[in-house]
C-alpha atoms as a PDB file:
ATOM      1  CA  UNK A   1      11.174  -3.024  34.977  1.00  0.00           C
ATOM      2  CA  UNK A   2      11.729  -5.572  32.126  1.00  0.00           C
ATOM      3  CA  UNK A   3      13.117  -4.853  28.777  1.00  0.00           C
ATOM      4  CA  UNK A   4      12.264  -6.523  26.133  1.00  0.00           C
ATOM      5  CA  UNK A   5      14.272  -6.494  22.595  1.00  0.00           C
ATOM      6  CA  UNK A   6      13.755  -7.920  19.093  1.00  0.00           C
ATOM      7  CA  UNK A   7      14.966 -11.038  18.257  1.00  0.00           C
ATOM      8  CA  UNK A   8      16.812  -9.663  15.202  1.00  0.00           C
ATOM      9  CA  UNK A   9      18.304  -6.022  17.377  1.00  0.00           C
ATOM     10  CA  UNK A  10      21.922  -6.950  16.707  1.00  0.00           C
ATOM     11  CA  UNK A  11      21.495  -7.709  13.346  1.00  0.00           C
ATOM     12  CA  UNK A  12      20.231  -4.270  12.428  1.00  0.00           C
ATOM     13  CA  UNK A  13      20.606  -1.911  10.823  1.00  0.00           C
ATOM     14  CA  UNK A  14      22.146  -3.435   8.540  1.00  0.00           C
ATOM     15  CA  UNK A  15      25.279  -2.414   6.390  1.00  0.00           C
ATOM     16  CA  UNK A  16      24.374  -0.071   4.286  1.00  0.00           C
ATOM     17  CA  UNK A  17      25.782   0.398   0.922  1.00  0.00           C
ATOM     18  CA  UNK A  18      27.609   3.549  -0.746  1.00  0.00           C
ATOM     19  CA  UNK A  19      23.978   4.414  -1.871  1.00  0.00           C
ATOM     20  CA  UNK A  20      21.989   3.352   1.160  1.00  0.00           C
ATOM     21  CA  UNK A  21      19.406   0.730   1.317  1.00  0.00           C
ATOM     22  CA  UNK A  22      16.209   3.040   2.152  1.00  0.00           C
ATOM     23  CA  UNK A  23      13.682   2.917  -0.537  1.00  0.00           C
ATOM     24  CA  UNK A  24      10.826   5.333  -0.553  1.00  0.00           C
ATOM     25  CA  UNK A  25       8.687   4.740  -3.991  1.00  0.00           C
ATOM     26  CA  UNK A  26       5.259   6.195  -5.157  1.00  0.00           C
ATOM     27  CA  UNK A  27       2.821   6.122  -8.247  1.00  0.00           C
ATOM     28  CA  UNK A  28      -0.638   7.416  -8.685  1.00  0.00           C
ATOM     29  CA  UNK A  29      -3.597   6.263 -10.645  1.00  0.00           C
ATOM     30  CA  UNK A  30      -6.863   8.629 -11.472  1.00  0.00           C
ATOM     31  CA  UNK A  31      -9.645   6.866 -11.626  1.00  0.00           C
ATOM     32  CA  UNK A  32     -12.440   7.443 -13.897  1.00  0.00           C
ATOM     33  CA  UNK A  33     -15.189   5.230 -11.868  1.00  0.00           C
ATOM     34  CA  UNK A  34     -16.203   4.386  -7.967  1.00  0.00           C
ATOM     35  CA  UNK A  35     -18.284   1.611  -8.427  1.00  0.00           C
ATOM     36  CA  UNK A  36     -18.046  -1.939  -6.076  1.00  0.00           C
ATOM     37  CA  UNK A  37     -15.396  -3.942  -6.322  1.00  0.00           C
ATOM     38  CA  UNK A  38     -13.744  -1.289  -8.954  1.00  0.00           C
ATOM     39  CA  UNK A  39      -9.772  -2.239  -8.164  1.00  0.00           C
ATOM     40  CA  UNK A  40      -7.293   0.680  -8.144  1.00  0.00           C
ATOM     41  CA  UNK A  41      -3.388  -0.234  -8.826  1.00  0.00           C
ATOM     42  CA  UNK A  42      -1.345   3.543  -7.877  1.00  0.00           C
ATOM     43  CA  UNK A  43       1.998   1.331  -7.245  1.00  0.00           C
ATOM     44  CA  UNK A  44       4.114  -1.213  -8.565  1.00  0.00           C
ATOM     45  CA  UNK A  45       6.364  -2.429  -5.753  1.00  0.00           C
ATOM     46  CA  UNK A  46       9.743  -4.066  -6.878  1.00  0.00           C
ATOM     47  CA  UNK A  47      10.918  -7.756  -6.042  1.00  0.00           C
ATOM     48  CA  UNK A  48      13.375  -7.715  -3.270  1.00  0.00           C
ATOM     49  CA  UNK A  49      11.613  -4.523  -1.325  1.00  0.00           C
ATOM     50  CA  UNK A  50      10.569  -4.805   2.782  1.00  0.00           C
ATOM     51  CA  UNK A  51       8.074  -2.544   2.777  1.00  0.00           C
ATOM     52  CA  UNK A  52       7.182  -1.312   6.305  1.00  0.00           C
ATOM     53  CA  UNK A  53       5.163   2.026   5.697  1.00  0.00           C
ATOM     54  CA  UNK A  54       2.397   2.495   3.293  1.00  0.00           C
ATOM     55  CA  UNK A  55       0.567   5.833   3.355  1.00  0.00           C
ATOM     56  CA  UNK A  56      -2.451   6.273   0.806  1.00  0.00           C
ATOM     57  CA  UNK A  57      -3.033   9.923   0.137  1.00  0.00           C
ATOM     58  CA  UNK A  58      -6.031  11.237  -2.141  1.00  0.00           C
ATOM     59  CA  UNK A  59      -8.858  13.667  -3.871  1.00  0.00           C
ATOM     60  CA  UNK A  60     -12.516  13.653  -2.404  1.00  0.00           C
ATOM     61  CA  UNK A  61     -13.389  10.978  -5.093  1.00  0.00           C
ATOM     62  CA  UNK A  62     -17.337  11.339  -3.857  1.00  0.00           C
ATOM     63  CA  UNK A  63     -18.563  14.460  -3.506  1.00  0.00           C
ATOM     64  CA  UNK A  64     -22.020  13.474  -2.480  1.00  0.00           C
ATOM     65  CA  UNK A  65     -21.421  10.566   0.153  1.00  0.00           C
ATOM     66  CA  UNK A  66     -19.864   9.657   3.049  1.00  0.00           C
ATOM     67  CA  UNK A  67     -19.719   5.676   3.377  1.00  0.00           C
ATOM     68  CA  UNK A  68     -17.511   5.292  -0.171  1.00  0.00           C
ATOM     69  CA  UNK A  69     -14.571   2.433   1.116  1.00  0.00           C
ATOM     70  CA  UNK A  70     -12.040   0.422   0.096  1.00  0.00           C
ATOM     71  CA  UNK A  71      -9.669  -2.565   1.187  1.00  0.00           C
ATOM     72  CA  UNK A  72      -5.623  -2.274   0.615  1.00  0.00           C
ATOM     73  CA  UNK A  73      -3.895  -4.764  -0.195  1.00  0.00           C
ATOM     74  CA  UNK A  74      -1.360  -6.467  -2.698  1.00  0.00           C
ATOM     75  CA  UNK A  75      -1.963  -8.796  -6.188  1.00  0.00           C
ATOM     76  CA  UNK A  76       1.593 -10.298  -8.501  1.00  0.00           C
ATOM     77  CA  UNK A  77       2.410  -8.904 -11.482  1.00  0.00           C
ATOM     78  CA  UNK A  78       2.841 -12.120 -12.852  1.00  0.00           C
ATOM     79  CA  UNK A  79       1.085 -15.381 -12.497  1.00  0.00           C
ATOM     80  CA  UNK A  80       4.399 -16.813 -10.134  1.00  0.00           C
ATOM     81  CA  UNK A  81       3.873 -14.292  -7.590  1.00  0.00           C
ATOM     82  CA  UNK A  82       3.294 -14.494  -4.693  1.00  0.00           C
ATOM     83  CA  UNK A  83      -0.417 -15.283  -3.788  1.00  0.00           C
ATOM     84  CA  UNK A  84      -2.857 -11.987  -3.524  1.00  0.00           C
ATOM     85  CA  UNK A  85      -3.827 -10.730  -0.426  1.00  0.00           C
ATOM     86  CA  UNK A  86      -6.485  -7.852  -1.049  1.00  0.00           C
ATOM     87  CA  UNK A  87      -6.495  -6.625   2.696  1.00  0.00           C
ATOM     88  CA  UNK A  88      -3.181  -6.997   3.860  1.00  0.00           C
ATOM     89  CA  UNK A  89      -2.072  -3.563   4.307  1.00  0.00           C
ATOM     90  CA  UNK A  90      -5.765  -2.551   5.618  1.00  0.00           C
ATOM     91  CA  UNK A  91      -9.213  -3.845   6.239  1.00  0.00           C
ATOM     92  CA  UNK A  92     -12.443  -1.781   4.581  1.00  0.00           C
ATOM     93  CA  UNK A  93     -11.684   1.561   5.634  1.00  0.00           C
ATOM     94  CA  UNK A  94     -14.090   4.998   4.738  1.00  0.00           C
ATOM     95  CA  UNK A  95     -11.168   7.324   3.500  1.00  0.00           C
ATOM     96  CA  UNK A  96     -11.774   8.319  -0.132  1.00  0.00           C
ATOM     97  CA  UNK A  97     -14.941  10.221   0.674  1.00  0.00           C
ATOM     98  CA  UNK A  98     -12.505  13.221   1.784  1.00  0.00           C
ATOM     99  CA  UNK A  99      -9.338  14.386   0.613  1.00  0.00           C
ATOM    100  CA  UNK A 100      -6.730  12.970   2.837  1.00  0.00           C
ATOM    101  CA  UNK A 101      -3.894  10.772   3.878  1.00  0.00           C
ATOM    102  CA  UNK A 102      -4.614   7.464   5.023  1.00  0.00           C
ATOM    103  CA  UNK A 103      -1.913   5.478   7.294  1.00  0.00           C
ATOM    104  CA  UNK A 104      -1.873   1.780   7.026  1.00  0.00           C
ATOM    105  CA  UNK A 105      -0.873  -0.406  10.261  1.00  0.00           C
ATOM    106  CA  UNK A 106       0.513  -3.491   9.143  1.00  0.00           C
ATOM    107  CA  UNK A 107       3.508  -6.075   9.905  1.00  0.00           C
ATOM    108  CA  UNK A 108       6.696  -5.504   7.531  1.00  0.00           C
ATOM    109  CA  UNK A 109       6.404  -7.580   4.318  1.00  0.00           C
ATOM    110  CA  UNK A 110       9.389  -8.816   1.984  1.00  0.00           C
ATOM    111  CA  UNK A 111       8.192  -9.398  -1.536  1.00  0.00           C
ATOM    112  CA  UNK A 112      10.428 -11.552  -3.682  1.00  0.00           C
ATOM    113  CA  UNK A 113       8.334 -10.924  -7.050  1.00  0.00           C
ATOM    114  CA  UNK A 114       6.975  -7.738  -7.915  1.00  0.00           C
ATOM    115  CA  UNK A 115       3.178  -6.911  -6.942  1.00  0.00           C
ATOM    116  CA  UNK A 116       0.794  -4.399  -7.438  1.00  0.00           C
ATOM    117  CA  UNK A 117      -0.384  -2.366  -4.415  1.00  0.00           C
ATOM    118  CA  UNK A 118      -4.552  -2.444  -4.748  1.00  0.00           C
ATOM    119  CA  UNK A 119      -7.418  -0.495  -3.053  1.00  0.00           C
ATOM    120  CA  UNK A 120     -10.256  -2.724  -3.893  1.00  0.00           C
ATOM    121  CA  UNK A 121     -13.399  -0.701  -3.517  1.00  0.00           C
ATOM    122  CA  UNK A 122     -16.030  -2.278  -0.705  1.00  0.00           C
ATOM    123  CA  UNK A 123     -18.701   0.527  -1.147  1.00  0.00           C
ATOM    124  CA  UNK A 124     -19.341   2.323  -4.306  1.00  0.00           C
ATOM    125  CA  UNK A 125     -19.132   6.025  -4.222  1.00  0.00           C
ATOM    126  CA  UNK A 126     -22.510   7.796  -4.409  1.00  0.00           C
ATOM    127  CA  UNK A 127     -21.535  10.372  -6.647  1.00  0.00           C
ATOM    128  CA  UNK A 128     -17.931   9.916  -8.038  1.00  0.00           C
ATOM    129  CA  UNK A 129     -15.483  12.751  -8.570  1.00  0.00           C
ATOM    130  CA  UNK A 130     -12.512  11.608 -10.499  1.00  0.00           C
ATOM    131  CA  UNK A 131      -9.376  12.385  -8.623  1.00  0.00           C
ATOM    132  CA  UNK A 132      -5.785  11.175  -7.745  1.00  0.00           C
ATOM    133  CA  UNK A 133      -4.736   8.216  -5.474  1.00  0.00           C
ATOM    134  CA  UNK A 134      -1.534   8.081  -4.489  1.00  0.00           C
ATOM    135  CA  UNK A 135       0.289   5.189  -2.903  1.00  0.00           C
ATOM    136  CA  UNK A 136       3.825   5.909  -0.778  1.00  0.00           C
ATOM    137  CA  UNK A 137       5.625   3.154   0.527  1.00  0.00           C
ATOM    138  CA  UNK A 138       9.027   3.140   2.353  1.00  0.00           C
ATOM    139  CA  UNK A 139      11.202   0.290   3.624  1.00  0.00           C
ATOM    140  CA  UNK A 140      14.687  -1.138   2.945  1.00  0.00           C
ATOM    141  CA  UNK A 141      15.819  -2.950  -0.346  1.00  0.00           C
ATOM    142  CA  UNK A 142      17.466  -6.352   0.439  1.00  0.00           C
ATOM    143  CA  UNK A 143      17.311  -7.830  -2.602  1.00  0.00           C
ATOM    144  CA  UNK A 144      15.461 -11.748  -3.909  1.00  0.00           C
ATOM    145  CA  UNK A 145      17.050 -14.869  -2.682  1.00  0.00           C
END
């Protein structure tokens, strides 16, 4: 039997502060449309976050289809950000055609500026019922370089 450990195992956790480290942050948008390519921002994430969860929970936002979808991904809040990257967090994924939670498989990502968590929407809804998206993220705050 082998075992295998991460390069980095020693190093955490790391020390954490009188106040901890752990961040878990959240914002919600309610959008008034569903059509293609419509770009929903729920979350702001702070500079100096590793985010390694991201859970998207939200309304039925069309209550006559089954195929609305959207990508999830991240954009800077300002022009010296880093570079967007509209399906990082998840590729087109039906999930806003039910009310639900969705959970987003991705590697842990350190941003040094502040960005915008997006769903950008890959198939319109067929008929839109405004509703609330909600965007949860967790990880560790280590602070910008």
């Amino acid at each position: 039997m082998a075992t295998f450990s991460a390069v980095d195992l020693n190093t955490k956790p790391r020390f954490m502060g009188g106040y901890g480290n752990a961040v878990i942050t959240y914002g919600s948008v309610t959008p008034t449309a569903g059509a293609l390519a419509d770009v929903y921002q729920p979350l702001r994430i702070p500079a100096g976050m590793l985010v390694t969860d991201l859970d998207i929970v939200n309304a039925d936002l069309d209550t006559g289809g089954t195929a609305m979808s959207a990508k999830i991904g991240y954009a800077p809040v300002d022009s010296d950000g880093p570079t967007a990257d509209d399906d990082y967090f998840s590729a087109t994924a039906t999930f806003l055609t039910a009310a639900g939670r969705k959970v987003c498989a991705f590697q842990p990502i350190k941003f040094e500026k502040d960005v915008y968590i997006t769903l950008t929407l890959t198939v319109a809804a067929t008929t839109f019922a405004s509703g609330v998206v909600t965007a949860i993220a967790k990880g560790q705050a280590e602070g910008v370089k």
